[in-house]
PDB file of N, CA and C in Angstrom:
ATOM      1  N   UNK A   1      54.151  17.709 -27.525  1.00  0.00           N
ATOM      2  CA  UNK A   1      55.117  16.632 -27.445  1.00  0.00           C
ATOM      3  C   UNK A   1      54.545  15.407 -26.729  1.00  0.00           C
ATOM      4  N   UNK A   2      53.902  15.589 -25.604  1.00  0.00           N
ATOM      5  CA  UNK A   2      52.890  14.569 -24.727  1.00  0.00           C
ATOM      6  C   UNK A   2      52.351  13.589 -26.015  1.00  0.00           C
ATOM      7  N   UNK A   3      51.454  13.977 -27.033  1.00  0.00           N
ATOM      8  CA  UNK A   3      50.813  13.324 -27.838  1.00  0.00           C
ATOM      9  C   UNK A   3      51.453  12.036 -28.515  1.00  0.00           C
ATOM     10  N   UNK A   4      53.054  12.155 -28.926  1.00  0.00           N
ATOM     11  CA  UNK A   4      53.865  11.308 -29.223  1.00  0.00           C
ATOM     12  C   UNK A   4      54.397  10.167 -28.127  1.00  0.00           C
ATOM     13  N   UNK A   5      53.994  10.114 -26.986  1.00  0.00           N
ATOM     14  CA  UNK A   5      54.568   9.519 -25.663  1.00  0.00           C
ATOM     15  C   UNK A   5      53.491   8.226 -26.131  1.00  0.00           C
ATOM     16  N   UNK A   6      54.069   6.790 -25.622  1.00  0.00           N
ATOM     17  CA  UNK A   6      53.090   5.594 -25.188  1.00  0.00           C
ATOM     18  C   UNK A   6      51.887   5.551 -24.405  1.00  0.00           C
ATOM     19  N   UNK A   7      50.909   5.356 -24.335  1.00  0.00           N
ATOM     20  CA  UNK A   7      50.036   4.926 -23.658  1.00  0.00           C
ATOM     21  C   UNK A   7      50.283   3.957 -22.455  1.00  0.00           C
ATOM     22  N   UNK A   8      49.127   4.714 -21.498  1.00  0.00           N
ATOM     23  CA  UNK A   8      49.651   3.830 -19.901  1.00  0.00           C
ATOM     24  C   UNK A   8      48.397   3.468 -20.069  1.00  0.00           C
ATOM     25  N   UNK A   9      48.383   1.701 -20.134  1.00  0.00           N
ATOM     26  CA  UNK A   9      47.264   1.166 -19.112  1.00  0.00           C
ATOM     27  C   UNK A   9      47.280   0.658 -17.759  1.00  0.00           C
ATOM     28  N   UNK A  10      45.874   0.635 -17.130  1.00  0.00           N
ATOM     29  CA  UNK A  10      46.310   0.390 -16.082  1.00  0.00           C
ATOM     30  C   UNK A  10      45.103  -0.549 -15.672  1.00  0.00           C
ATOM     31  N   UNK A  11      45.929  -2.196 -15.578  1.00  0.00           N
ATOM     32  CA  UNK A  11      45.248  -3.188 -15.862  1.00  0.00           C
ATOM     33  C   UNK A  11      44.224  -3.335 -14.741  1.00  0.00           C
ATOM     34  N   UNK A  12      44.264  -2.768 -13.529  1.00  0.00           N
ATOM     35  CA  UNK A  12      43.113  -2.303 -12.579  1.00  0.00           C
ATOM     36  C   UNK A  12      41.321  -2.269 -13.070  1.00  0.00           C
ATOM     37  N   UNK A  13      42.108  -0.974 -13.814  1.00  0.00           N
ATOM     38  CA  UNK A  13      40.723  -0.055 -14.565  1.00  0.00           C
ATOM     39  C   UNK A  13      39.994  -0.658 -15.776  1.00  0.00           C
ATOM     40  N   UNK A  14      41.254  -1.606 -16.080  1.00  0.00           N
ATOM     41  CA  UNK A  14      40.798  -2.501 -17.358  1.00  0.00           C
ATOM     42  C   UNK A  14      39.847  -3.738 -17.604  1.00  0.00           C
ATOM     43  N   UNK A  15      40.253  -4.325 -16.099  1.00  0.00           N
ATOM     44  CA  UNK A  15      39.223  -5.464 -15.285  1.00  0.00           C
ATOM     45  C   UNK A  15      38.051  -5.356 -15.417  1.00  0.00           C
ATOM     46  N   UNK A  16      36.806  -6.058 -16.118  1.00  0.00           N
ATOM     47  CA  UNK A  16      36.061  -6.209 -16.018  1.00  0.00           C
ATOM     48  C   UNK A  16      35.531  -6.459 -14.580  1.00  0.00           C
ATOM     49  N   UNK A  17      34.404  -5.877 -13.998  1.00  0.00           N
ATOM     50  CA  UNK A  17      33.964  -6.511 -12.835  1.00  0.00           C
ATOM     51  C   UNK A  17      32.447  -7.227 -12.802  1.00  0.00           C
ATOM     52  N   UNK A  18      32.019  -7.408 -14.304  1.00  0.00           N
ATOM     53  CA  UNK A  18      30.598  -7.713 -14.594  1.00  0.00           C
ATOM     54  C   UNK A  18      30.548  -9.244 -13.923  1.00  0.00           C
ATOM     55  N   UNK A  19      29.618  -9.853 -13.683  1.00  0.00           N
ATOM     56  CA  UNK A  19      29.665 -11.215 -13.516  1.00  0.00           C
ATOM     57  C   UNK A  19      29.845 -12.020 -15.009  1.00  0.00           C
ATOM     58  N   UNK A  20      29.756 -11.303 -15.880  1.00  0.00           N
ATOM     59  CA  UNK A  20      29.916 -11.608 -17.194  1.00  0.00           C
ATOM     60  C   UNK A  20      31.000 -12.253 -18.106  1.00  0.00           C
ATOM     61  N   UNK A  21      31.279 -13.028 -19.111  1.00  0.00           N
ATOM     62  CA  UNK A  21      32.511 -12.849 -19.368  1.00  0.00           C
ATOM     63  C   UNK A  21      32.882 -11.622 -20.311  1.00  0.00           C
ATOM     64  N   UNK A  22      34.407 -10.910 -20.035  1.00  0.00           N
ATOM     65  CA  UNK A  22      34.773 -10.043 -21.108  1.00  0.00           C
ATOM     66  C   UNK A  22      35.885 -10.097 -21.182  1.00  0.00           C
ATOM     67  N   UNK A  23      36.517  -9.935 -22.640  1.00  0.00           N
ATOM     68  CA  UNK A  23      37.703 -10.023 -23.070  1.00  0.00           C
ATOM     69  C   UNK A  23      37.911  -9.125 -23.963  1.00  0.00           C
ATOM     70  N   UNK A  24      38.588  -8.095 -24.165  1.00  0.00           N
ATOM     71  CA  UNK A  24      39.051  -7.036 -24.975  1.00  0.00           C
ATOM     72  C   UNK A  24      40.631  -6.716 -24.951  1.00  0.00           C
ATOM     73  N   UNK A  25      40.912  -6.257 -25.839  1.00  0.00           N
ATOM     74  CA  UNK A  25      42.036  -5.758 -26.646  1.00  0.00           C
ATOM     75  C   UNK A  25      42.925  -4.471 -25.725  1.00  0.00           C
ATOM     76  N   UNK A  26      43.652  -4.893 -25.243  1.00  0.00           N
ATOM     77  CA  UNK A  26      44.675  -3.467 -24.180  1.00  0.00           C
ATOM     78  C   UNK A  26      45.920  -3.429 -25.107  1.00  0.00           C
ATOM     79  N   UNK A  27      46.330  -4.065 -25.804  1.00  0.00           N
ATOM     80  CA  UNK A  27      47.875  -3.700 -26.198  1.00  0.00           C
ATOM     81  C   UNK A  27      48.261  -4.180 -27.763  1.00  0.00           C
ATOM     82  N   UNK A  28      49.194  -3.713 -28.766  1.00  0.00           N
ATOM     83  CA  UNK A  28      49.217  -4.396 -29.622  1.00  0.00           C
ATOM     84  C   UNK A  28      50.659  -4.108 -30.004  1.00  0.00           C
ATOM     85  N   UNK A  29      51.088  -5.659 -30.400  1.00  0.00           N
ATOM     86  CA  UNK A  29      52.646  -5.393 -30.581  1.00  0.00           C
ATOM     87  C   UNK A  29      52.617  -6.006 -31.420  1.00  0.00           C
ATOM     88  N   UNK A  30      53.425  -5.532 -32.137  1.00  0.00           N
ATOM     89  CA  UNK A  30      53.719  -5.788 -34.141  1.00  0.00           C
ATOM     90  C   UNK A  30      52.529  -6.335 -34.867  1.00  0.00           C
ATOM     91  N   UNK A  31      52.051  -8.143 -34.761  1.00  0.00           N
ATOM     92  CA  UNK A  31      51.033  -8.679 -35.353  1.00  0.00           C
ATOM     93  C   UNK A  31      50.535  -9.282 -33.929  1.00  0.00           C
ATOM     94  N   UNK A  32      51.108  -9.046 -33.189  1.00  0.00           N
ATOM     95  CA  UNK A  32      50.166  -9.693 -31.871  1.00  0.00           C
ATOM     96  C   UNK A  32      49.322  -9.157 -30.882  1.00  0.00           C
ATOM     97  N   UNK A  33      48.197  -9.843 -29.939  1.00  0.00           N
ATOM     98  CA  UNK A  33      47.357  -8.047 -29.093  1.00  0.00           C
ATOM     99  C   UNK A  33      47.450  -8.951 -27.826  1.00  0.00           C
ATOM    100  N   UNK A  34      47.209  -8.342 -26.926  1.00  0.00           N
ATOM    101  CA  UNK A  34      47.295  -8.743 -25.383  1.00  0.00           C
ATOM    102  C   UNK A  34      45.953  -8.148 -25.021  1.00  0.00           C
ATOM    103  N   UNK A  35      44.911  -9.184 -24.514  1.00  0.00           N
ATOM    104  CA  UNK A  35      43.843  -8.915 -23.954  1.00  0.00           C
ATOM    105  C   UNK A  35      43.773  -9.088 -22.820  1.00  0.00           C
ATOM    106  N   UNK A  36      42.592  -8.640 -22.126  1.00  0.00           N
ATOM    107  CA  UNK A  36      42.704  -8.755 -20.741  1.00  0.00           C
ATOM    108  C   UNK A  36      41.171  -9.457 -20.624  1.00  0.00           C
ATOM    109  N   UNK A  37      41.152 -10.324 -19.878  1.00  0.00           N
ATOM    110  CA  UNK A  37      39.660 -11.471 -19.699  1.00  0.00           C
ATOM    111  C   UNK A  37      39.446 -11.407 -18.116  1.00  0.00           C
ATOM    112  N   UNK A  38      37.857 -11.956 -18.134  1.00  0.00           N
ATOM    113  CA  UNK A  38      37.675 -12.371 -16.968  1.00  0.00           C
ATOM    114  C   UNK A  38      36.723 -13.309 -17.375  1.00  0.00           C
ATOM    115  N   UNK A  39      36.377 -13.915 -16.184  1.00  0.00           N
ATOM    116  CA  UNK A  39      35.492 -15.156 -15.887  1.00  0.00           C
ATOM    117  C   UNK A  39      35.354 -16.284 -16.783  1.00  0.00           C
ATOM    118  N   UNK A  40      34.636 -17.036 -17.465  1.00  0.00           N
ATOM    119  CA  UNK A  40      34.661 -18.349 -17.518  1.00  0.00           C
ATOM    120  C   UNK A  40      34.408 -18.029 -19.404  1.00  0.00           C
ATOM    121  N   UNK A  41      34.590 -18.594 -20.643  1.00  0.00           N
ATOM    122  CA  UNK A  41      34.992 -19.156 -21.866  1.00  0.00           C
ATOM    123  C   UNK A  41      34.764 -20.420 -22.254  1.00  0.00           C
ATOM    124  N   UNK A  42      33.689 -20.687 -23.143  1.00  0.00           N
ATOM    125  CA  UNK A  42      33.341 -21.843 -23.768  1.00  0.00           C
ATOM    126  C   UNK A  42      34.893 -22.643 -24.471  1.00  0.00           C
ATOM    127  N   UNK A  43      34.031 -23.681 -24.952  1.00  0.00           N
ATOM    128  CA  UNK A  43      35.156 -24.287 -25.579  1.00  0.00           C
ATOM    129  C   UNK A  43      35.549 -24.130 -27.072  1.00  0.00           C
ATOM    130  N   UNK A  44      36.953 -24.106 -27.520  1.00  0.00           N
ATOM    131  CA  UNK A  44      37.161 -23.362 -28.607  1.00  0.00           C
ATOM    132  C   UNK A  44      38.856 -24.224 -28.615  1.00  0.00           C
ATOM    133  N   UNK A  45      39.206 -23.586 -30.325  1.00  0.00           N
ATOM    134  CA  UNK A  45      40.517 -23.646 -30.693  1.00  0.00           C
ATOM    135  C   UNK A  45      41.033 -22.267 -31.574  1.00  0.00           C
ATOM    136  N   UNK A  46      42.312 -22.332 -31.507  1.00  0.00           N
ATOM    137  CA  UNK A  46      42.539 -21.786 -32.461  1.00  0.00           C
ATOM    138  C   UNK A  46      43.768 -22.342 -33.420  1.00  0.00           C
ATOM    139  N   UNK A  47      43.319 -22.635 -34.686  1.00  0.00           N
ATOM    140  CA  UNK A  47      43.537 -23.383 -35.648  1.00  0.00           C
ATOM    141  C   UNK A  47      45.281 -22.376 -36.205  1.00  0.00           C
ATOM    142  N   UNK A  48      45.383 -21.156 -36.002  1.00  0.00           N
ATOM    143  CA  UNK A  48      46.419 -20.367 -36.743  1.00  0.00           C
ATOM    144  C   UNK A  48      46.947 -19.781 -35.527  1.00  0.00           C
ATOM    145  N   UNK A  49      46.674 -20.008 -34.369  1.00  0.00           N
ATOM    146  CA  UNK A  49      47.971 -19.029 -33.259  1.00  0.00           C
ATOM    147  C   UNK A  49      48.108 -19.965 -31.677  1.00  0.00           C
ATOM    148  N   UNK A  50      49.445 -19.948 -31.385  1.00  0.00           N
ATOM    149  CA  UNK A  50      49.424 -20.329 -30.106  1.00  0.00           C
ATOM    150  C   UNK A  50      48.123 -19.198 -29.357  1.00  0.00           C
ATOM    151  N   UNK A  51      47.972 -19.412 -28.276  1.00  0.00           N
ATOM    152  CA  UNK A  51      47.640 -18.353 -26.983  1.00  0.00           C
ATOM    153  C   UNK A  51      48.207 -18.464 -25.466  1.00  0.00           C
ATOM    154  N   UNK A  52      48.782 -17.604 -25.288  1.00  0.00           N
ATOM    155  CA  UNK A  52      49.698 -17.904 -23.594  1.00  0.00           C
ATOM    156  C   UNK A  52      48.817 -16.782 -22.757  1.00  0.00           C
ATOM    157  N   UNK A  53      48.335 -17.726 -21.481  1.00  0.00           N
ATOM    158  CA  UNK A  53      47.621 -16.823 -20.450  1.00  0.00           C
ATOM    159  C   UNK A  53      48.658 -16.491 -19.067  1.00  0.00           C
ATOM    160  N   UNK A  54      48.832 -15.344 -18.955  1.00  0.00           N
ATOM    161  CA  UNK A  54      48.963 -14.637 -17.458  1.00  0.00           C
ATOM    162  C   UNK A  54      48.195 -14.606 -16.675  1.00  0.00           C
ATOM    163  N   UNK A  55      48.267 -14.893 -15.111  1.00  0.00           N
ATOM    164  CA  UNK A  55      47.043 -14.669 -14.557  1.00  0.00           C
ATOM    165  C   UNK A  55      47.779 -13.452 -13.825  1.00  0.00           C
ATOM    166  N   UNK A  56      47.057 -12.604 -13.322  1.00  0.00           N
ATOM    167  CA  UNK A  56      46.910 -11.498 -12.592  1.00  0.00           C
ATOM    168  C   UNK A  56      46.418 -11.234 -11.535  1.00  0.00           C
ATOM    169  N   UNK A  57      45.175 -11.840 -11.228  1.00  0.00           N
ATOM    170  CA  UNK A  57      44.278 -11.814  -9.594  1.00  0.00           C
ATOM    171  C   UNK A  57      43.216 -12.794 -10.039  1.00  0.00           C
ATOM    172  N   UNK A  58      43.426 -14.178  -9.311  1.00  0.00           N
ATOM    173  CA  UNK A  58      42.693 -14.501  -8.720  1.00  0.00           C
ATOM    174  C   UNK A  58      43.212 -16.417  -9.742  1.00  0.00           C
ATOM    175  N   UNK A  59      42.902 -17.210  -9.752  1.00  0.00           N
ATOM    176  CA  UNK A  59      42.881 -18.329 -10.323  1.00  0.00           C
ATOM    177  C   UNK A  59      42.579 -18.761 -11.489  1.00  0.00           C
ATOM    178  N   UNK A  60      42.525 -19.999 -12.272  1.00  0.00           N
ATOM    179  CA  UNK A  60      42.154 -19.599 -13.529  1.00  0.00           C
ATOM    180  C   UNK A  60      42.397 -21.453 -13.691  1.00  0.00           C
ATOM    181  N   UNK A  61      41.304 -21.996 -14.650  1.00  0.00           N
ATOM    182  CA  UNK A  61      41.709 -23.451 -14.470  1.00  0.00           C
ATOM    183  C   UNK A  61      41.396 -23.158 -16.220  1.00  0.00           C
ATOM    184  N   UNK A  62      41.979 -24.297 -17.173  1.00  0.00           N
ATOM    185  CA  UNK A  62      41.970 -24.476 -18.320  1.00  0.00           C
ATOM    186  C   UNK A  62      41.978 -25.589 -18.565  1.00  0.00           C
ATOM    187  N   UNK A  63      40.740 -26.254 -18.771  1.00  0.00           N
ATOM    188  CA  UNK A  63      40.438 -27.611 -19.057  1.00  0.00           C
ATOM    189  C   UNK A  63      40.883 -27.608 -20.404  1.00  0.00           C
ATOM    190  N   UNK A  64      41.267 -29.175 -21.013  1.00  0.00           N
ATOM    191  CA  UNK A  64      41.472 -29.827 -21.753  1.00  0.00           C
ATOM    192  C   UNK A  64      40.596 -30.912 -22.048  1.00  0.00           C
ATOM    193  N   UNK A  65      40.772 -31.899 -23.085  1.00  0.00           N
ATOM    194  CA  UNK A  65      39.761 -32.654 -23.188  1.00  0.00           C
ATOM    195  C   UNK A  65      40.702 -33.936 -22.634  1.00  0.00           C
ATOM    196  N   UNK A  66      41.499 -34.055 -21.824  1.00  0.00           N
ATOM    197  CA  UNK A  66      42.286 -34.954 -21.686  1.00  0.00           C
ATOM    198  C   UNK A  66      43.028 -34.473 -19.829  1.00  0.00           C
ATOM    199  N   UNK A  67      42.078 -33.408 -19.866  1.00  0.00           N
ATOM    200  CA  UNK A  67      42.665 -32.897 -18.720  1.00  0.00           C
ATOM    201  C   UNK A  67      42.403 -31.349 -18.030  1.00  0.00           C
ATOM    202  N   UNK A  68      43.024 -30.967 -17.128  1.00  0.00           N
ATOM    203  CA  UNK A  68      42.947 -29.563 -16.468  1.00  0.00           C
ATOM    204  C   UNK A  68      44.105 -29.212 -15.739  1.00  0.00           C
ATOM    205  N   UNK A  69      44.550 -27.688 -16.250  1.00  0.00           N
ATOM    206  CA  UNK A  69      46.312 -27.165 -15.196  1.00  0.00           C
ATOM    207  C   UNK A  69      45.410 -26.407 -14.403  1.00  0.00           C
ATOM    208  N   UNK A  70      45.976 -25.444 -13.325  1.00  0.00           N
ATOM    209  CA  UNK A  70      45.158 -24.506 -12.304  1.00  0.00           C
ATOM    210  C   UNK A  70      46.878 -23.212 -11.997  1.00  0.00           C
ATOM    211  N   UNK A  71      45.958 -22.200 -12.840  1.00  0.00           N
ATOM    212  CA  UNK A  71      47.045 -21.021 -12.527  1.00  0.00           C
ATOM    213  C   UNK A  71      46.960 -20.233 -11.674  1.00  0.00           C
ATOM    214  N   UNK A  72      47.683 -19.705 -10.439  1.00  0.00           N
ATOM    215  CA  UNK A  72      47.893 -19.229  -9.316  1.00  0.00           C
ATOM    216  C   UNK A  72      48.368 -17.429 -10.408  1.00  0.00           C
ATOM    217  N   UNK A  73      48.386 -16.376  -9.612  1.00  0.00           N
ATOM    218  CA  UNK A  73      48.820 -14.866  -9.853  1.00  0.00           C
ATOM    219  C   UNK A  73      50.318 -15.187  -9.944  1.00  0.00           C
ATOM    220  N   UNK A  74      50.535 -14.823 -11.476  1.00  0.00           N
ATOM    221  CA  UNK A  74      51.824 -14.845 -11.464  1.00  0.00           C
ATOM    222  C   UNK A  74      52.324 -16.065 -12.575  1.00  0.00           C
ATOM    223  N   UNK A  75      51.876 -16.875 -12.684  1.00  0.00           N
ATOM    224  CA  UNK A  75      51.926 -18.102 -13.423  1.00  0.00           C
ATOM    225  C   UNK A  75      51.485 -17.842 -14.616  1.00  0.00           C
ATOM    226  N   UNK A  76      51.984 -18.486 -15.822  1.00  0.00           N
ATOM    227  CA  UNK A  76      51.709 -18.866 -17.096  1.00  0.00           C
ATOM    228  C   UNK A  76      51.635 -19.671 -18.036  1.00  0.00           C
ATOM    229  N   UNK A  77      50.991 -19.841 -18.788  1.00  0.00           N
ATOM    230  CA  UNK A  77      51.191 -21.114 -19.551  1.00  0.00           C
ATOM    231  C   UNK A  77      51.496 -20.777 -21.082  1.00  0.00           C
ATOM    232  N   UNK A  78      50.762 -21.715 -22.139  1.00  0.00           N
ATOM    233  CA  UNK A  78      51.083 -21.308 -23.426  1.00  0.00           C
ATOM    234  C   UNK A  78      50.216 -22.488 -23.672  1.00  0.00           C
ATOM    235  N   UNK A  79      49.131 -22.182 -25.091  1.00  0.00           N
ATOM    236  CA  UNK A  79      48.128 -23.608 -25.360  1.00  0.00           C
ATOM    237  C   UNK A  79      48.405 -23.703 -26.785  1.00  0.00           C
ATOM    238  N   UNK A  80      49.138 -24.322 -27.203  1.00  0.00           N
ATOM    239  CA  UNK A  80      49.266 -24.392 -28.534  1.00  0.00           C
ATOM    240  C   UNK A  80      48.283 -24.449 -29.240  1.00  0.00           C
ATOM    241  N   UNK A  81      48.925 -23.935 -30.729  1.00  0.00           N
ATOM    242  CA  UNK A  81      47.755 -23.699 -31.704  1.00  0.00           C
ATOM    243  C   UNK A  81      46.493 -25.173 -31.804  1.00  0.00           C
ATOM    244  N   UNK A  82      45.296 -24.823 -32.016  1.00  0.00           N
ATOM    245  CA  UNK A  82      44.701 -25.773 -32.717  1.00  0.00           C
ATOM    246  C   UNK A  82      44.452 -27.195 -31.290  1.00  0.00           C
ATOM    247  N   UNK A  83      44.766 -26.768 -29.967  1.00  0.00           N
ATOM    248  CA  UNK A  83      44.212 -27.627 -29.063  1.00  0.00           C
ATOM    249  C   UNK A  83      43.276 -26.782 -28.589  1.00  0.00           C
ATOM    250  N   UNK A  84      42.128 -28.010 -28.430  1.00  0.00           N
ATOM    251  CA  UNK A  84      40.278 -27.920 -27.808  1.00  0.00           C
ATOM    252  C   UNK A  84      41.019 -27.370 -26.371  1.00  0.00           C
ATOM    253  N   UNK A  85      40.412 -26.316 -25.622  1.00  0.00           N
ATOM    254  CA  UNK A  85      40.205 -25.852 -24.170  1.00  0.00           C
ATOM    255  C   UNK A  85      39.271 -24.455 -23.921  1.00  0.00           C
ATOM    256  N   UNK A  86      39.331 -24.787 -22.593  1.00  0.00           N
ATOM    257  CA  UNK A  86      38.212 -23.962 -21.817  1.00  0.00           C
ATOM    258  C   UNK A  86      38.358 -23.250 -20.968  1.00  0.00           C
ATOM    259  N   UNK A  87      38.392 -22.268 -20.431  1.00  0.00           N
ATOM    260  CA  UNK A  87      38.762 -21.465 -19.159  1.00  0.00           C
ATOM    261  C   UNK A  87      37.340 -21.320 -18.167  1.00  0.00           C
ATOM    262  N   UNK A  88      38.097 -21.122 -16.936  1.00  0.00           N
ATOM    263  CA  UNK A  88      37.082 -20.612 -16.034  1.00  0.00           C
ATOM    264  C   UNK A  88      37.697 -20.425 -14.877  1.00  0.00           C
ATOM    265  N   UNK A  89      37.391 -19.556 -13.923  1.00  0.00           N
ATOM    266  CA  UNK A  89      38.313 -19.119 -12.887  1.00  0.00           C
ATOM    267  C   UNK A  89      38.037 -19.988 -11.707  1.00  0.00           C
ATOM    268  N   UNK A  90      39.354 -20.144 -10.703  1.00  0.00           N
ATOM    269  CA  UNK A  90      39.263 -20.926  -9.861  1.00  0.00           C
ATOM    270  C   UNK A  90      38.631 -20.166  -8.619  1.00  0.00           C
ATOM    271  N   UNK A  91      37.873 -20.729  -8.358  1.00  0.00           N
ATOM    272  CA  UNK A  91      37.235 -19.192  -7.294  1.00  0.00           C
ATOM    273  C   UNK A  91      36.077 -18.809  -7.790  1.00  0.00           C
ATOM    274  N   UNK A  92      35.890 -17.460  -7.041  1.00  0.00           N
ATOM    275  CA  UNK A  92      34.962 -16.526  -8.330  1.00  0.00           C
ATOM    276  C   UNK A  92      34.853 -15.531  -8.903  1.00  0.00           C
ATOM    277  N   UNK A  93      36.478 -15.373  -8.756  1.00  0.00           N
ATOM    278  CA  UNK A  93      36.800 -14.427 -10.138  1.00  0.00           C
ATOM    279  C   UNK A  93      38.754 -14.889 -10.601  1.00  0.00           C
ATOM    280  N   UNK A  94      38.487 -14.731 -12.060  1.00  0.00           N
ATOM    281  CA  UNK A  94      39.603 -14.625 -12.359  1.00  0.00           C
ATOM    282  C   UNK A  94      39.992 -13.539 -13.600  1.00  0.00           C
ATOM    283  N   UNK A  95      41.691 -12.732 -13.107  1.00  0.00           N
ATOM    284  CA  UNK A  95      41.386 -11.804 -14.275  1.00  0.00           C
ATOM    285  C   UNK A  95      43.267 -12.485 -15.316  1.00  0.00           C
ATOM    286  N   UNK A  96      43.227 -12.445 -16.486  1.00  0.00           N
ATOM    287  CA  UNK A  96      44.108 -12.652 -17.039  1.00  0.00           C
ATOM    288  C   UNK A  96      44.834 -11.902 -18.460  1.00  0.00           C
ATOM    289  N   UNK A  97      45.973 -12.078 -18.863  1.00  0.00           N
ATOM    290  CA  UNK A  97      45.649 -11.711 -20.069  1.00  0.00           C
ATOM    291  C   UNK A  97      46.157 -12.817 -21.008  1.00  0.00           C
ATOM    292  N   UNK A  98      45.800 -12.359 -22.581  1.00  0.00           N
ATOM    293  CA  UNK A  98      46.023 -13.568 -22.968  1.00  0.00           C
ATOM    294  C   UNK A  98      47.030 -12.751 -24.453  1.00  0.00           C
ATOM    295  N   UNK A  99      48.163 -13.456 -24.812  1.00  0.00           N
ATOM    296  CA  UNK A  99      48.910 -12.704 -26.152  1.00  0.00           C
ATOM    297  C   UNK A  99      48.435 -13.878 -27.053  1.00  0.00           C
ATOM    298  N   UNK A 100      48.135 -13.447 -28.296  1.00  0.00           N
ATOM    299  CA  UNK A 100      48.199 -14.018 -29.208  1.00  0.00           C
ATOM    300  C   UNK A 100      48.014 -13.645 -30.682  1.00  0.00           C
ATOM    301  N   UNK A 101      47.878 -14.327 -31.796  1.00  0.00           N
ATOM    302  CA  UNK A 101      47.926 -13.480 -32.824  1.00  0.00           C
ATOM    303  C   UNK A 101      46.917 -12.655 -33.139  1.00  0.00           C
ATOM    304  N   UNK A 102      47.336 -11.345 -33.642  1.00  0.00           N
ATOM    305  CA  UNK A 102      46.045 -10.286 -33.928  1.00  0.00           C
ATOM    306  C   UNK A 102      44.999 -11.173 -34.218  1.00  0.00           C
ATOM    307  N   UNK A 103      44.981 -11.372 -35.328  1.00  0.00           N
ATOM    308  CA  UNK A 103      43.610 -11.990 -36.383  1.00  0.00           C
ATOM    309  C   UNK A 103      43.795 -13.339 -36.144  1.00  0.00           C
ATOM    310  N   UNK A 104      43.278 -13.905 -35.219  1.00  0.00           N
ATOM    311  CA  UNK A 104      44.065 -15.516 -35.250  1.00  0.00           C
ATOM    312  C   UNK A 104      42.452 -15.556 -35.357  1.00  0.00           C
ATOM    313  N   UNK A 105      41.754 -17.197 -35.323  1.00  0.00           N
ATOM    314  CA  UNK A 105      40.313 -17.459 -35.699  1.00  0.00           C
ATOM    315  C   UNK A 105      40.283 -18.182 -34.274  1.00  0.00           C
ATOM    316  N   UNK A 106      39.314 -17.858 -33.771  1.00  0.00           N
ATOM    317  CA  UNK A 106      38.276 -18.880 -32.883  1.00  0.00           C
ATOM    318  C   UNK A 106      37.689 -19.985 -33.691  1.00  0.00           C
ATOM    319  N   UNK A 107      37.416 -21.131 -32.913  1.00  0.00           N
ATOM    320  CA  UNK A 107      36.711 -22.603 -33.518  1.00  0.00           C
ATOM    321  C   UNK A 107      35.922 -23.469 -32.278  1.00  0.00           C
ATOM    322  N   UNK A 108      34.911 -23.071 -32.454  1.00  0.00           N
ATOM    323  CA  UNK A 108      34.175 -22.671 -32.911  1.00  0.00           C
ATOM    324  C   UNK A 108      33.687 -21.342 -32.898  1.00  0.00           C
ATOM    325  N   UNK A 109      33.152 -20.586 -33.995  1.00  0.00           N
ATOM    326  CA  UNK A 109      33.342 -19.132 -34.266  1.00  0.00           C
ATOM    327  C   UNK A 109      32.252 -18.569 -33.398  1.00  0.00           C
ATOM    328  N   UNK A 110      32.504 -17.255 -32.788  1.00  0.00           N
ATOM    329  CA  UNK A 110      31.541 -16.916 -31.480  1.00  0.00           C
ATOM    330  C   UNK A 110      30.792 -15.969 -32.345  1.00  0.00           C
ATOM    331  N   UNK A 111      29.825 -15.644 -31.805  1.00  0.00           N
ATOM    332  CA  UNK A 111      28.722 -14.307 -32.281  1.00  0.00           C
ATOM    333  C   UNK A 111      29.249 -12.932 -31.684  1.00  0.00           C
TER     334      UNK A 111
END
């Protein structure tokens, strides 16, 4: 019966602690996935999905080309589809997650 129960994550264990950046896939609801990131993200769009970041521990700034917000634990935003931005943590580390559409496209497309 256990086998049929939800899955517990536990966004702790999920944290990257590399100095690296990483972003992977923890959750998926209907057509959308909730990843969990850390550290700093080139610049990019996405042309087919909003993306809204949570921060979780530690800071998180998201430049614009017109500008920069700064997210405190606990705070969120939302970057609409198809606007240029950048992440990188305020500090020196930041962990977040981010919802957005399953298959949405990066722009410029990463390796």
């Amino acid at each position: 019966m256990k086998e049929n129960l939800p899955a517990i994550v536990t966004l702790s264990s999920e944290a990257s602690y590399a100095e690296t950046y990483d972003n992977h896939p923890i959750a998926n609801i209907n057509d959308h996935v909730i990843r969990i990131s850390t550290q700093s993200y080139h610049w990019h769009s996405h042309p087919d999905s909003d993306e809204t970041f949570l921060v979780i521990e530690g800071g998180l700034v998201i430049e614009f080309e017109d500008g920069e917000i700064q997210l405190s634990p606990g705070q969120m935003t939302t970057v609409p589809r198809g606007l240029r931005h950048r992440t990188r943590p305020l500090g020196s580390r930041s962990v977040n997650l981010t919802f957005e559409a399953a298959n949405t496209e990066t722009e410029p497309k990463t390796v």
